[in-house]
N, C-alpha and C. Protein backbone atom coordinates (compact mmCIF):
# COMPACT_ATOMS: atom_id res chain seq x y z
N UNK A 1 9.69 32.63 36.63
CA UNK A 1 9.62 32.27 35.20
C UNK A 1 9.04 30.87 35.07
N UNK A 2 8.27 30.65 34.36
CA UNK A 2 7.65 29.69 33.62
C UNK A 2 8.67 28.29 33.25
N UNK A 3 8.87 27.42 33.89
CA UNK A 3 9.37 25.83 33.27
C UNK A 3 9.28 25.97 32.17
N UNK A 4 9.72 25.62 31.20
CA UNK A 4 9.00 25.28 29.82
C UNK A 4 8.83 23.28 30.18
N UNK A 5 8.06 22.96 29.25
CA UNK A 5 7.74 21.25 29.23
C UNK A 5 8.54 20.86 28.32
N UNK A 6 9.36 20.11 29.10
CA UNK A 6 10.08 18.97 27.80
C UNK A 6 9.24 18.80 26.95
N UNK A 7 9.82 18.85 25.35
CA UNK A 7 9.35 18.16 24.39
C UNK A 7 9.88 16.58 24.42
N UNK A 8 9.09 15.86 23.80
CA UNK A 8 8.53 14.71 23.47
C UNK A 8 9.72 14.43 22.83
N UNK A 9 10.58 12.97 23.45
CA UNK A 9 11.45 12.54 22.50
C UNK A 9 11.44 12.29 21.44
N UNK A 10 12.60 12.52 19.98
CA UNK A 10 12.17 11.57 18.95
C UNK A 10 12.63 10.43 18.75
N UNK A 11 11.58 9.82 18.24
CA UNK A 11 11.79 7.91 18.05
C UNK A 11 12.21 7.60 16.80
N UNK A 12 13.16 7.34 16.67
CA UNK A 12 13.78 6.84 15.13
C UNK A 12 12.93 5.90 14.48
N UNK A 13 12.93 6.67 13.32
CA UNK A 13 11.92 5.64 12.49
C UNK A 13 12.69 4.01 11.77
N UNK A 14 11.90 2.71 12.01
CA UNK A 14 12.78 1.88 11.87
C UNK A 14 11.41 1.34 10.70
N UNK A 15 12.45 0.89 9.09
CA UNK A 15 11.82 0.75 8.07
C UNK A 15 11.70 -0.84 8.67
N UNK A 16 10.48 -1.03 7.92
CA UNK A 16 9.73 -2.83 8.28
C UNK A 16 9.42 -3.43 6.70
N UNK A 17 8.83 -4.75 6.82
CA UNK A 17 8.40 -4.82 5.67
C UNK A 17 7.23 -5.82 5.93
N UNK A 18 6.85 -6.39 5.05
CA UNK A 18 5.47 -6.88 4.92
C UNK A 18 5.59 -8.16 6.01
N UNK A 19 6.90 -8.35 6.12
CA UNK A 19 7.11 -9.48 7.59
C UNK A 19 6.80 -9.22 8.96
N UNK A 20 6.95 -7.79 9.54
CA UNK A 20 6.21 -6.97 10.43
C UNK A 20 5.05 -7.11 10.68
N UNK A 21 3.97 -7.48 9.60
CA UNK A 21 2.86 -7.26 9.35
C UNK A 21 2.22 -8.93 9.84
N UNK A 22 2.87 -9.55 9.45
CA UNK A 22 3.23 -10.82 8.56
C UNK A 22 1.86 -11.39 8.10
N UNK A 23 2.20 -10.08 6.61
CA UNK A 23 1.29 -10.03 5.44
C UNK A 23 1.17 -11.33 4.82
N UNK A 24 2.97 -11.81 4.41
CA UNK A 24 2.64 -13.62 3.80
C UNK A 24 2.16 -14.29 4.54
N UNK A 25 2.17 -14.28 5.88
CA UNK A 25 1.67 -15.27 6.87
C UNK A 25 -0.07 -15.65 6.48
N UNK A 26 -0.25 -14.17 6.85
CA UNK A 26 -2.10 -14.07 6.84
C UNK A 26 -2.32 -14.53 5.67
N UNK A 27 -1.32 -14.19 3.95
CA UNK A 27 -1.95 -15.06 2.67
C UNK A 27 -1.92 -16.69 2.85
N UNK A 28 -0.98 -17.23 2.91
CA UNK A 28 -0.79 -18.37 3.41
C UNK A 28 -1.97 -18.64 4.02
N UNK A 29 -1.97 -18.68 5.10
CA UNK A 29 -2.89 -18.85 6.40
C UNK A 29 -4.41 -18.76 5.86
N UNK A 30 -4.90 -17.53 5.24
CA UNK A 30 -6.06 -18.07 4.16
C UNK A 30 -6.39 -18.44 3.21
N UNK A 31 -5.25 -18.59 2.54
CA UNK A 31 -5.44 -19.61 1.43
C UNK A 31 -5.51 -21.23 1.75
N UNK A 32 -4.44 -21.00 2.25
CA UNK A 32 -4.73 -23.09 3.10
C UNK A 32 -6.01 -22.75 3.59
N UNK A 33 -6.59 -22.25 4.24
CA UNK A 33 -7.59 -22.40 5.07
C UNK A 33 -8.93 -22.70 3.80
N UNK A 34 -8.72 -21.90 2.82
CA UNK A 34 -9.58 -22.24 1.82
C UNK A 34 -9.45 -22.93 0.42
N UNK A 35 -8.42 -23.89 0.89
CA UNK A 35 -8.01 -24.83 0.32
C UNK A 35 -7.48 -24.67 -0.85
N UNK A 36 -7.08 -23.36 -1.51
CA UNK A 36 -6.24 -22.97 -2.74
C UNK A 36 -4.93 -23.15 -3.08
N UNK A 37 -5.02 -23.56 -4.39
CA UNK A 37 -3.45 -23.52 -4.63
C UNK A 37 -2.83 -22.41 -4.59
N UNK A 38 -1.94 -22.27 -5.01
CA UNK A 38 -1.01 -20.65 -5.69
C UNK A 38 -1.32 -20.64 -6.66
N UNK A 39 -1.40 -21.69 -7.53
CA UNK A 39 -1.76 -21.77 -9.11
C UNK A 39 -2.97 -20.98 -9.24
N UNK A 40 -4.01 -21.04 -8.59
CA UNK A 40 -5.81 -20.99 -8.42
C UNK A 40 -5.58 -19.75 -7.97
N UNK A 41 -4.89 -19.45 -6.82
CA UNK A 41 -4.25 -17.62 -6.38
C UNK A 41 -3.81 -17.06 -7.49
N UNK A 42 -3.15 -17.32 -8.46
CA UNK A 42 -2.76 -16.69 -9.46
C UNK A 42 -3.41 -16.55 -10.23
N UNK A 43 -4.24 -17.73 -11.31
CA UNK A 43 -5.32 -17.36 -11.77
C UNK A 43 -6.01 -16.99 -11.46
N UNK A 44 -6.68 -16.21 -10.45
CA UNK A 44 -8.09 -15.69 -10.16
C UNK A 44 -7.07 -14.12 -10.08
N UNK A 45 -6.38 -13.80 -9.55
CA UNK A 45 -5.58 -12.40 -9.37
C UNK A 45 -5.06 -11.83 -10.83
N UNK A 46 -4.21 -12.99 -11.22
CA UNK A 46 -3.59 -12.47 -12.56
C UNK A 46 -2.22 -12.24 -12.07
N UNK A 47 -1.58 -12.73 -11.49
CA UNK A 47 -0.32 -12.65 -10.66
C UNK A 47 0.38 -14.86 -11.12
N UNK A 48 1.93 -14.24 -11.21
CA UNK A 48 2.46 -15.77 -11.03
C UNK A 48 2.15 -16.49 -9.65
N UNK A 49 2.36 -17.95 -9.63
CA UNK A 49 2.63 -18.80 -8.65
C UNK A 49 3.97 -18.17 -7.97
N UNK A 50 4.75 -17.66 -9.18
CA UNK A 50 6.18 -17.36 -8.08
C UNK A 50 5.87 -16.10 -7.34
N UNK A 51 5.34 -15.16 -7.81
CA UNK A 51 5.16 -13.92 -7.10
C UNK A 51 4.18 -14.13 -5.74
N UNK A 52 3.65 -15.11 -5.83
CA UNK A 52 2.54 -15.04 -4.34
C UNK A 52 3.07 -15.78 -3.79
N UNK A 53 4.38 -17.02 -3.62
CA UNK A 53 4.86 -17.87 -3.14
C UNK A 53 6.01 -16.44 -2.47
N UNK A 54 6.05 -15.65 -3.19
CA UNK A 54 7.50 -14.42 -2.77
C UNK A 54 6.80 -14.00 -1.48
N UNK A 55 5.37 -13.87 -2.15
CA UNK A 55 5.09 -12.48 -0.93
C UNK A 55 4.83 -13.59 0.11
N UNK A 56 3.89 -15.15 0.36
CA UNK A 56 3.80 -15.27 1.41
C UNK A 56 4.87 -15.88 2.13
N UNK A 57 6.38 -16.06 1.45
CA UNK A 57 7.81 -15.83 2.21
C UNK A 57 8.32 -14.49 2.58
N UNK A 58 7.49 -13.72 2.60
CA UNK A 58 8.32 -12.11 2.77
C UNK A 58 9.07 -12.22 2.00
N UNK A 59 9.43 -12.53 1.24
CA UNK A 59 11.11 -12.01 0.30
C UNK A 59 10.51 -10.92 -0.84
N UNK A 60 9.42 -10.54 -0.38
CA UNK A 60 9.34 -9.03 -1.22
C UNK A 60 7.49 -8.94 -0.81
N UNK A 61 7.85 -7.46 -1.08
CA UNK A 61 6.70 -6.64 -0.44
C UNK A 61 5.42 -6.51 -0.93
N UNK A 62 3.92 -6.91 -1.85
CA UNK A 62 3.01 -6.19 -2.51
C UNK A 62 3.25 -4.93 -2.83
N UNK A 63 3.18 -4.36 -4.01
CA UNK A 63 2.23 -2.87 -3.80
C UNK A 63 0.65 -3.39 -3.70
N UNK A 64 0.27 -1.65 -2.87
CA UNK A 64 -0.67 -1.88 -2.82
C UNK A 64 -2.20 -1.92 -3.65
N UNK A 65 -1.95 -2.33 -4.88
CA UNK A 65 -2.84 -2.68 -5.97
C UNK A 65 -2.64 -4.00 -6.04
N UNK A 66 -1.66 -4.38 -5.66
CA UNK A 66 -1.60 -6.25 -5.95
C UNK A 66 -2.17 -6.84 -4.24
N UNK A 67 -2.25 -5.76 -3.47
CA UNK A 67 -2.40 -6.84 -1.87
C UNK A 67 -4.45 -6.87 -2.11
N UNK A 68 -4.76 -6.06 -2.94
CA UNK A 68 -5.95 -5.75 -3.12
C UNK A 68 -6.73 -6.37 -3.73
N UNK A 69 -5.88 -6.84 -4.95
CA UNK A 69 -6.39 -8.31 -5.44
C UNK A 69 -6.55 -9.40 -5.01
N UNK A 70 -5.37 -9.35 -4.00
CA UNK A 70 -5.24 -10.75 -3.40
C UNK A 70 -6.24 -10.83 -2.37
N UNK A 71 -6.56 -9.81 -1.57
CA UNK A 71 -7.39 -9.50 -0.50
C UNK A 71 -8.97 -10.39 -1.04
N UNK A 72 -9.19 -9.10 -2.51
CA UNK A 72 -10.21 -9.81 -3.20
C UNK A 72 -10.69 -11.16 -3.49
N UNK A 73 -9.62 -11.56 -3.44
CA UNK A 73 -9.57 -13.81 -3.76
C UNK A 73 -9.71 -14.20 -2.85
N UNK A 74 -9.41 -13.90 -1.65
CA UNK A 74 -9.04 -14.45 -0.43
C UNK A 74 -10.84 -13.86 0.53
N UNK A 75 -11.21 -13.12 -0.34
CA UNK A 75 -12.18 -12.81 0.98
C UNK A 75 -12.71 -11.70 2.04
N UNK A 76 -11.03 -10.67 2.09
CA UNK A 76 -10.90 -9.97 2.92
C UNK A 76 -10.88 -8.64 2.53
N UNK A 77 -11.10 -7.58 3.33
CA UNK A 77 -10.29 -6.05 3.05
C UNK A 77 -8.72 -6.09 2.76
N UNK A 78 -8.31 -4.82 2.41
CA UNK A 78 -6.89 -4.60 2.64
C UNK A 78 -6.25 -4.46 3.95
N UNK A 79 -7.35 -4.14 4.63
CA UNK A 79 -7.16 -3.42 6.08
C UNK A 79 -6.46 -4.79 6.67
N UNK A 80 -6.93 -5.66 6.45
CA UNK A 80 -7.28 -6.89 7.16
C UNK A 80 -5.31 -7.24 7.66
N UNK A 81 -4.72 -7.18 6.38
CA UNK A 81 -2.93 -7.70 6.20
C UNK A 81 -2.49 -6.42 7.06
N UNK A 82 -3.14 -5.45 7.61
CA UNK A 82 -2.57 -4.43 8.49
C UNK A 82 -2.91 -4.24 9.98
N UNK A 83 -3.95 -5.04 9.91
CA UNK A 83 -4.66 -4.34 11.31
C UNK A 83 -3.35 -5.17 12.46
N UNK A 84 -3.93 -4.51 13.74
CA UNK A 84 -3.01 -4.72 14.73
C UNK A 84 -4.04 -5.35 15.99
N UNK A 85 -3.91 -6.63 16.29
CA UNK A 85 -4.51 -7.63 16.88
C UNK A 85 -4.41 -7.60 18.33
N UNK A 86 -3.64 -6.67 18.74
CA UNK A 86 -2.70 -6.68 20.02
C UNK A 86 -3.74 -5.80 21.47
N UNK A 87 -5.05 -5.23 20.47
CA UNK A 87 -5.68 -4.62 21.65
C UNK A 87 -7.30 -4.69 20.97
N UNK A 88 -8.18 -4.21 21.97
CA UNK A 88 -9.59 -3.83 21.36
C UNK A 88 -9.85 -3.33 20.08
N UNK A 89 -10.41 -3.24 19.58
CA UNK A 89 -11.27 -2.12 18.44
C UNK A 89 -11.24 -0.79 19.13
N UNK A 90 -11.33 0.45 18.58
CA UNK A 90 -11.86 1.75 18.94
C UNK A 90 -12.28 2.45 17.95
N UNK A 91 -12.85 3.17 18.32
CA UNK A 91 -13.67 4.37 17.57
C UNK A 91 -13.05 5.29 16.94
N UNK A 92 -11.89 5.81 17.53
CA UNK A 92 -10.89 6.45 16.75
C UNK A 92 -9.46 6.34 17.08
N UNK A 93 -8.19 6.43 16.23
CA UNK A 93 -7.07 6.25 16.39
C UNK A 93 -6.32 7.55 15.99
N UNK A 94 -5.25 8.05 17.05
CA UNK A 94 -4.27 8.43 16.48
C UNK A 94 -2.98 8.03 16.82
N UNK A 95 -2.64 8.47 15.05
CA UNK A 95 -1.13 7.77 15.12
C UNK A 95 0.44 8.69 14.64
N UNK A 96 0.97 8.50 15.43
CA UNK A 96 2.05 9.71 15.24
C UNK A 96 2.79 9.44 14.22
N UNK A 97 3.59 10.18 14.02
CA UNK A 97 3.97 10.33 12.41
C UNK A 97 5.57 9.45 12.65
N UNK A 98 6.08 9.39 13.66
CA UNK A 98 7.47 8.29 14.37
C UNK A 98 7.08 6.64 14.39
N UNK A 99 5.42 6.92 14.81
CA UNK A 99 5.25 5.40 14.90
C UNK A 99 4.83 4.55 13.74
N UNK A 100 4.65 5.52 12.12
CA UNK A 100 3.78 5.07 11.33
C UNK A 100 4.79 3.82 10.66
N UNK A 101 4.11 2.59 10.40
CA UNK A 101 4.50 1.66 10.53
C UNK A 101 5.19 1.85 8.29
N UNK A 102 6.10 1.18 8.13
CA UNK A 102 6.52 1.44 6.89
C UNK A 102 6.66 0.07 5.90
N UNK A 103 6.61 -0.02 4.94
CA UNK A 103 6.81 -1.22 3.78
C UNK A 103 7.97 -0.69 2.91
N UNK A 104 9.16 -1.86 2.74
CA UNK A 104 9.63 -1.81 2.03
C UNK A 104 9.71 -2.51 0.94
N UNK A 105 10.40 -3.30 0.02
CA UNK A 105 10.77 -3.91 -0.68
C UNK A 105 9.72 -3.70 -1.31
N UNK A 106 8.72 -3.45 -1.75
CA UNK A 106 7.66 -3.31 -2.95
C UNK A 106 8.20 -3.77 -4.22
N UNK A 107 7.07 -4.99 -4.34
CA UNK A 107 8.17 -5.71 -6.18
C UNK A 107 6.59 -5.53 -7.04
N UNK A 108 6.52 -5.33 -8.11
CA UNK A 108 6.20 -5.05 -8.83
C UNK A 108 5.27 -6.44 -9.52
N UNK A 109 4.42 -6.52 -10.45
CA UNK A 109 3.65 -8.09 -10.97
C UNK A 109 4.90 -8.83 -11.92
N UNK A 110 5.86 -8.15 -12.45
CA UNK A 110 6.35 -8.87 -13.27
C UNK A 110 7.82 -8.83 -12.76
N UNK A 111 7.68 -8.71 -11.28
CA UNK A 111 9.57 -9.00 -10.68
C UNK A 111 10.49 -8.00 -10.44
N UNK A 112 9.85 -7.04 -10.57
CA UNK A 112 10.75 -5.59 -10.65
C UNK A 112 10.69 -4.62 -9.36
N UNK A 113 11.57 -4.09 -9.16
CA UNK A 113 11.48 -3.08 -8.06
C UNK A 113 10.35 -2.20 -8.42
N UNK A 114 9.46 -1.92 -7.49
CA UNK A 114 8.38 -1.14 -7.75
C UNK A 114 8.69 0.44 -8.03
N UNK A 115 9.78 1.03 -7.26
CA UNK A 115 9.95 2.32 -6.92
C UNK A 115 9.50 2.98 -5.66
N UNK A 116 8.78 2.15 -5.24
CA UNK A 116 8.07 3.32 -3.81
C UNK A 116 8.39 2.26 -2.99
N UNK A 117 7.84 3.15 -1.91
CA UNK A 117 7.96 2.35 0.00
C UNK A 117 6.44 2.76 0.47
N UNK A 118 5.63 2.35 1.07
CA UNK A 118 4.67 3.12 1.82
C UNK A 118 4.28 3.03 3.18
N UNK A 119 3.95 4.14 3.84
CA UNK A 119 3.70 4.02 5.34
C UNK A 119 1.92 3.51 5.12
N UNK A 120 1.57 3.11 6.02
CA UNK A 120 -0.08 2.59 6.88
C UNK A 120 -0.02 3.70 7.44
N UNK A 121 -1.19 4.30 7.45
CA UNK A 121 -1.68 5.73 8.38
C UNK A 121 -2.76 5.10 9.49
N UNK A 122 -3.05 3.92 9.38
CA UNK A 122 -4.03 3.48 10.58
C UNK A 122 -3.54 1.85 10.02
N UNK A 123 -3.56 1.27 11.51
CA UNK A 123 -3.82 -0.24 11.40
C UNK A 123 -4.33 -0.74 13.10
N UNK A 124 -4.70 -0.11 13.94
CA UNK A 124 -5.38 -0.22 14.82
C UNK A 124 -6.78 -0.34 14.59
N UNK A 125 -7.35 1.03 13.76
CA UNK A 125 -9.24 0.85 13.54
C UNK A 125 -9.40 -0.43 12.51
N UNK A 126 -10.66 -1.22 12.88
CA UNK A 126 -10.48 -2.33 12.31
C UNK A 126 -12.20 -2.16 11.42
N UNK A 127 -12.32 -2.90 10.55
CA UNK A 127 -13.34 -2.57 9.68
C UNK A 127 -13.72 -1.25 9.05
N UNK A 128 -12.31 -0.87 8.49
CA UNK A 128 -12.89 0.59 8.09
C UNK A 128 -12.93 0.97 7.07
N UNK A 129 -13.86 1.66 6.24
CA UNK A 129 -14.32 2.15 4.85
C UNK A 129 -13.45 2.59 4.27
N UNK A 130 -12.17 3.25 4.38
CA UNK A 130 -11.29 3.90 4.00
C UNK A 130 -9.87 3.08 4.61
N UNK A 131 -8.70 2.98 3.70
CA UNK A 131 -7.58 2.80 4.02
C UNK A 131 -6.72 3.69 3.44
N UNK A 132 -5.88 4.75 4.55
CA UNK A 132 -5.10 5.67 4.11
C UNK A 132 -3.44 5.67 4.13
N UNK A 133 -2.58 5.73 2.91
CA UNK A 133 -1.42 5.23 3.41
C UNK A 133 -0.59 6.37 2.54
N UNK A 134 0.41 6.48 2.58
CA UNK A 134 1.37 7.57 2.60
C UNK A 134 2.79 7.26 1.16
N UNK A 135 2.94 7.40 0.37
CA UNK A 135 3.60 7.03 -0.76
C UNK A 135 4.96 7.54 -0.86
N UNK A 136 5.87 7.17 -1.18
CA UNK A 136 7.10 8.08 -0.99
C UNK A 136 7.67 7.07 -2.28
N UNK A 137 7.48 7.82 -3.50
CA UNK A 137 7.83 7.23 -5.17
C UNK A 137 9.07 7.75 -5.44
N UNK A 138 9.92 6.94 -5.42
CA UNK A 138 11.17 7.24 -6.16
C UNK A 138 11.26 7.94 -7.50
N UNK A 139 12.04 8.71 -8.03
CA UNK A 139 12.53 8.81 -9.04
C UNK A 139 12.71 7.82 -10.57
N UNK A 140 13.07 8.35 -11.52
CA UNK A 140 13.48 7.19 -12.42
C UNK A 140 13.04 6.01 -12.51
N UNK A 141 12.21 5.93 -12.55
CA UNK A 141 11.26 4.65 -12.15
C UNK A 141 10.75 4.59 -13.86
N UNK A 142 10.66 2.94 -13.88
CA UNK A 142 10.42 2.60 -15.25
C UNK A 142 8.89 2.62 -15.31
N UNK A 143 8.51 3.29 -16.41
CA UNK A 143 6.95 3.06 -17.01
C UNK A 143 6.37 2.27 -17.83
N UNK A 144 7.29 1.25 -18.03
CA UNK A 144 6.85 0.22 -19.30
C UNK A 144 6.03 -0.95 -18.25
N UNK A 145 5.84 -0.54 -17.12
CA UNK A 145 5.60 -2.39 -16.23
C UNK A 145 3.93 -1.95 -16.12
N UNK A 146 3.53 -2.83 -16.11
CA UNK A 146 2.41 -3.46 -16.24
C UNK A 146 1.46 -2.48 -15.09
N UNK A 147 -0.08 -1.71 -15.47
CA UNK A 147 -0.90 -1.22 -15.41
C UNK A 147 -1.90 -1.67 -13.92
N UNK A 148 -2.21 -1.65 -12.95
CA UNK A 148 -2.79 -1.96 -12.29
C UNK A 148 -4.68 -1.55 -11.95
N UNK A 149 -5.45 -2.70 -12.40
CA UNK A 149 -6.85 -2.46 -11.77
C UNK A 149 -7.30 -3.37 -10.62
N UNK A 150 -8.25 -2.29 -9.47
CA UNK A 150 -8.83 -3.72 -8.52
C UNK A 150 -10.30 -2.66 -7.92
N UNK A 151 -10.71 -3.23 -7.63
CA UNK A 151 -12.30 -2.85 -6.76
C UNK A 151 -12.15 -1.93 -6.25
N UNK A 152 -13.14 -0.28 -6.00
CA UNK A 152 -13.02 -0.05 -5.24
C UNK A 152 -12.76 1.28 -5.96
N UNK A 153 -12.36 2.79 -5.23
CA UNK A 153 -11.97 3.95 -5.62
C UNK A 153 -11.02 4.63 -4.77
N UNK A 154 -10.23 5.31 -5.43
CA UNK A 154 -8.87 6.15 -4.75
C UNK A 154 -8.81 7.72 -4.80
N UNK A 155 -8.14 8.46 -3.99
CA UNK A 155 -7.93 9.55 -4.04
C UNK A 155 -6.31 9.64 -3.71
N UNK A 156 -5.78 10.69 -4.41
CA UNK A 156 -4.21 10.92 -4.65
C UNK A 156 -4.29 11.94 -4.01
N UNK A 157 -2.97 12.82 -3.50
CA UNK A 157 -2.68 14.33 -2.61
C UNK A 157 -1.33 14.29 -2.99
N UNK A 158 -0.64 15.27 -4.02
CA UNK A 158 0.46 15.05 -3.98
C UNK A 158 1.11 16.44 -2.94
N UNK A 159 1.68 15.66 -1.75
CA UNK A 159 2.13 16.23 -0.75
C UNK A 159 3.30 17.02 -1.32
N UNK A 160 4.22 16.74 -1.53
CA UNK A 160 5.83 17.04 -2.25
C UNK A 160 6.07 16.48 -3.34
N UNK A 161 6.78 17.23 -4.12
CA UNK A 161 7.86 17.06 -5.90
C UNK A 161 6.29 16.79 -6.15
N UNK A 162 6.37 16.26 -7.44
CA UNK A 162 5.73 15.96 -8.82
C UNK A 162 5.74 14.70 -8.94
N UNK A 163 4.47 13.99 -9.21
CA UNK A 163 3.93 12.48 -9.72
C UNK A 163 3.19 13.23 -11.09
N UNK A 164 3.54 11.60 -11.52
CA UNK A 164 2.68 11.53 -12.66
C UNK A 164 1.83 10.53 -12.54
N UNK A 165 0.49 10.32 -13.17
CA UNK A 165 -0.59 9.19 -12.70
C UNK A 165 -1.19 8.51 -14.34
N UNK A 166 -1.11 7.43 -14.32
CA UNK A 166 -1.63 6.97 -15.72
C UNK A 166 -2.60 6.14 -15.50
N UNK A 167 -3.56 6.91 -16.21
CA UNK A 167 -5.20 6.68 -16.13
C UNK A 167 -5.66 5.92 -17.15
N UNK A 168 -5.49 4.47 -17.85
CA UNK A 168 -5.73 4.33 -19.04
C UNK A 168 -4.68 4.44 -19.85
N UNK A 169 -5.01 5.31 -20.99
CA UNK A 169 -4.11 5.57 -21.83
C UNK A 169 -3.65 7.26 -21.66
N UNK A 170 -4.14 7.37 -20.46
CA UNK A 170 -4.16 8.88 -19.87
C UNK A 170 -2.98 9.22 -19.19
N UNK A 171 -2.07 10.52 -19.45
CA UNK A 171 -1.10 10.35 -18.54
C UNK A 171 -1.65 11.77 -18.00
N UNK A 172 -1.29 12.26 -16.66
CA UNK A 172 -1.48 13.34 -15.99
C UNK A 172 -0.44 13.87 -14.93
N UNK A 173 0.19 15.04 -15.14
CA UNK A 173 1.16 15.62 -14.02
C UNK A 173 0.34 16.00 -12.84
N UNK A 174 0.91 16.01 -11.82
CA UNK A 174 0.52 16.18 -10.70
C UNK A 174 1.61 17.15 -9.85
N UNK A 175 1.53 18.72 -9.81
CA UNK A 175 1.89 18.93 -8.81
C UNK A 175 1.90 18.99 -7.36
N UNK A 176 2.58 19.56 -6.72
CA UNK A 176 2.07 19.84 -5.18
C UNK A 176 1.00 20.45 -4.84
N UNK A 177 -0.02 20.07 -3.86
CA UNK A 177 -0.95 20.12 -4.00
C UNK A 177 -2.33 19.65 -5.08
N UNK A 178 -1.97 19.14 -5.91
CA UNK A 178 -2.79 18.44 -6.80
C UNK A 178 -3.45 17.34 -6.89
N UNK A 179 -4.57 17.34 -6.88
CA UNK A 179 -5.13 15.78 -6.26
C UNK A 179 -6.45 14.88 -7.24
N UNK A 180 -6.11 13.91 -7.57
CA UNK A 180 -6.74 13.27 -8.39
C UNK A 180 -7.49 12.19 -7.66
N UNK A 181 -9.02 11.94 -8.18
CA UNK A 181 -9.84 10.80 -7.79
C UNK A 181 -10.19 10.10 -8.62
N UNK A 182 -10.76 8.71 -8.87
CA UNK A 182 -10.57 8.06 -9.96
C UNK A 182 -11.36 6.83 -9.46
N UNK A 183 -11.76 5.98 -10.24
CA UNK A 183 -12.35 4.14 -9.95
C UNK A 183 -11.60 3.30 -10.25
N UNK A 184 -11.12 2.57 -8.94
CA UNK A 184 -9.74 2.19 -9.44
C UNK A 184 -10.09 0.67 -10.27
N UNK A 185 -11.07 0.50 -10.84
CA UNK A 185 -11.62 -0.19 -11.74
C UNK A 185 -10.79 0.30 -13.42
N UNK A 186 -10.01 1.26 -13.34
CA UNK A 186 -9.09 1.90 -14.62
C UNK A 186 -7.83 1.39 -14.25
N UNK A 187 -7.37 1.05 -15.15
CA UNK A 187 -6.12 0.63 -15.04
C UNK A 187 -5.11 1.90 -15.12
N UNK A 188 -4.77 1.74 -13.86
CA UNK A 188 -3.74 2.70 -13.24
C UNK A 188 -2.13 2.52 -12.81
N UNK A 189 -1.59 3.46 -12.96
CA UNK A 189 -0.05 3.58 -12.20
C UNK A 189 0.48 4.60 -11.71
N UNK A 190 1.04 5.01 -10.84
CA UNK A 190 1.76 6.33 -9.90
C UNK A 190 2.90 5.92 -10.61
N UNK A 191 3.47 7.05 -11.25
CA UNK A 191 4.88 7.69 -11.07
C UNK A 191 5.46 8.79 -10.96
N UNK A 192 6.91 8.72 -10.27
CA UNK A 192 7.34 10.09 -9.96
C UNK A 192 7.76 11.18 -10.90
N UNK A 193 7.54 12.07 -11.46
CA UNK A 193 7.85 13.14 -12.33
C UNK A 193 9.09 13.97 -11.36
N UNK A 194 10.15 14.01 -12.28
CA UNK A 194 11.30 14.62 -11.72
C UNK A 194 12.22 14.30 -11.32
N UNK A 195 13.34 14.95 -10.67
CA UNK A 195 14.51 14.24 -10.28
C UNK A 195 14.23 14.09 -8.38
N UNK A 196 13.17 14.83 -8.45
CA UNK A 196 13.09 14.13 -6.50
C UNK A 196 12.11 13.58 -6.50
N UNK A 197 12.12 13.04 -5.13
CA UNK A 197 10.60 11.95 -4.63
C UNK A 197 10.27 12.40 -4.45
N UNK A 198 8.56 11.93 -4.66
CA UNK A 198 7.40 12.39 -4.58
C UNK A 198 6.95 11.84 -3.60
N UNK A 199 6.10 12.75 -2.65
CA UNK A 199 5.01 12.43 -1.34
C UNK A 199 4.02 12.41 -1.49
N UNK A 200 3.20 11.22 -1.49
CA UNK A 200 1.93 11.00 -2.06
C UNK A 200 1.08 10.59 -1.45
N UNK A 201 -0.12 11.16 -0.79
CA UNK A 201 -0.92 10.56 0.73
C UNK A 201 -2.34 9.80 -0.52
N UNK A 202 -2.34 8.74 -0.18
CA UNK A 202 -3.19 7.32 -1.08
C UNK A 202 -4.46 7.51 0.06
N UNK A 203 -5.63 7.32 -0.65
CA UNK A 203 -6.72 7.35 0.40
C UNK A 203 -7.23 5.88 -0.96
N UNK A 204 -7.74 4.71 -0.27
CA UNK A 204 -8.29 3.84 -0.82
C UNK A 204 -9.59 3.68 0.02
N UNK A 205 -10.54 3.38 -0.94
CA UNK A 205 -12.25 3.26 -0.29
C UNK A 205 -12.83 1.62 -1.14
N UNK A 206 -13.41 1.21 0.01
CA UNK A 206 -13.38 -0.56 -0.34
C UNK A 206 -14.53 -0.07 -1.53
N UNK A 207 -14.83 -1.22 -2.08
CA UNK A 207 -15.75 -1.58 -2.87
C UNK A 207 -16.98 -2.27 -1.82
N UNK A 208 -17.97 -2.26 -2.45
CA UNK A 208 -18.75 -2.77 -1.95
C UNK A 208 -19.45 -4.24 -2.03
């Protein structure tokens, strides 16, 4: 009879946050470098002095429509607050679904819990046209907070439950399987429709 092959242990997934990354570090780090205030970070983004002083202390997370702006001021991709420095470039990456690296604390432009967490689906390939990341939107989540636009175009996949997406003055349900593309030049927001979370695979494509 045939061995069978051990399967592959599982690795407990351990939630991180933008300190993992160390997303404030890299803002910091190019903003001094290009001699900006927070004040001058804020005005050019549209974000407070206190909110970019938060994120480059880690004491709370970007979403990712606000790291995009900031990216924008600063110079860089989004990719850039993710990539992983620790080996070569390659041509292609895969990444298992145990190791995908996670964000928590997500605060919102005006101080608020955002509602979501999101995984990075790549931060090894470096310079890449596409950044794909993985959404997991809470419930009950307030819709009165403030609208998000930045460079560039998105595609939505709603994996599991029901999102809703506000396009403008546009609102749109989204079931499973339902997938919306858009310029994220519209002022936009993800929320969850329903009493469960929604799984939402984010495909972002730079601007040019």
């Amino acid at each position: 009879m045939k061995a069978k092959t051990p399967a592959a242990p599982k690795r407990k997934k351990v939630e991180e946050s933008a300190e993992d990354f160390a997303i404030g570090a890299k803002i910091k780090a190019l903003r001094t470098s290009m001699k900006k205030t927070l004040q001058e970070v804020a005005n050019e983004t549209g974000f407070s002095p206190a909110l970019i002083s938060q994120i480059e202390n880690n004491n709370v997370s970007p979403p990712i429509a606000t790291l995009s702006k900031i990216a924008k001021v600063l110079g860089v991709r989004v990719g850039y607050f993710f990539k992983d420095d620790s080996g070569p470039d390659c041509a292609y990456e895969v990444l298992r679904s145990a190791d995908r690296p996670l964000i928590s604390k997500v605060i919102s432009a005006t101080g608020g819990r955002h509602g979501y967490i999101y995984h990075a689906l790549t931060h090894r390939k470096r310079d890449k046209l596409m950044e794909p990341f993985m959404l997991a939107v809470s419930p009950n989540m307030r819709d009165d907070e403030e609208l998000y636009s930045h460079e560039g175009e998105e595609f939505l996949l709603v994996m599991e439950g029901e999102a809703e997406i506000i396009l403008d003055k546009e609102r749109i349900i989204l079931g499973e399987g339902d997938a919306v593309y858009f310029e994220s030049s519209i002022k936009h927001r993800l929320l969850c429709k329903g009493s469960r979370e929604a799984k939402v695979l984010a495909v972002l494509c730079r601007g040019s």
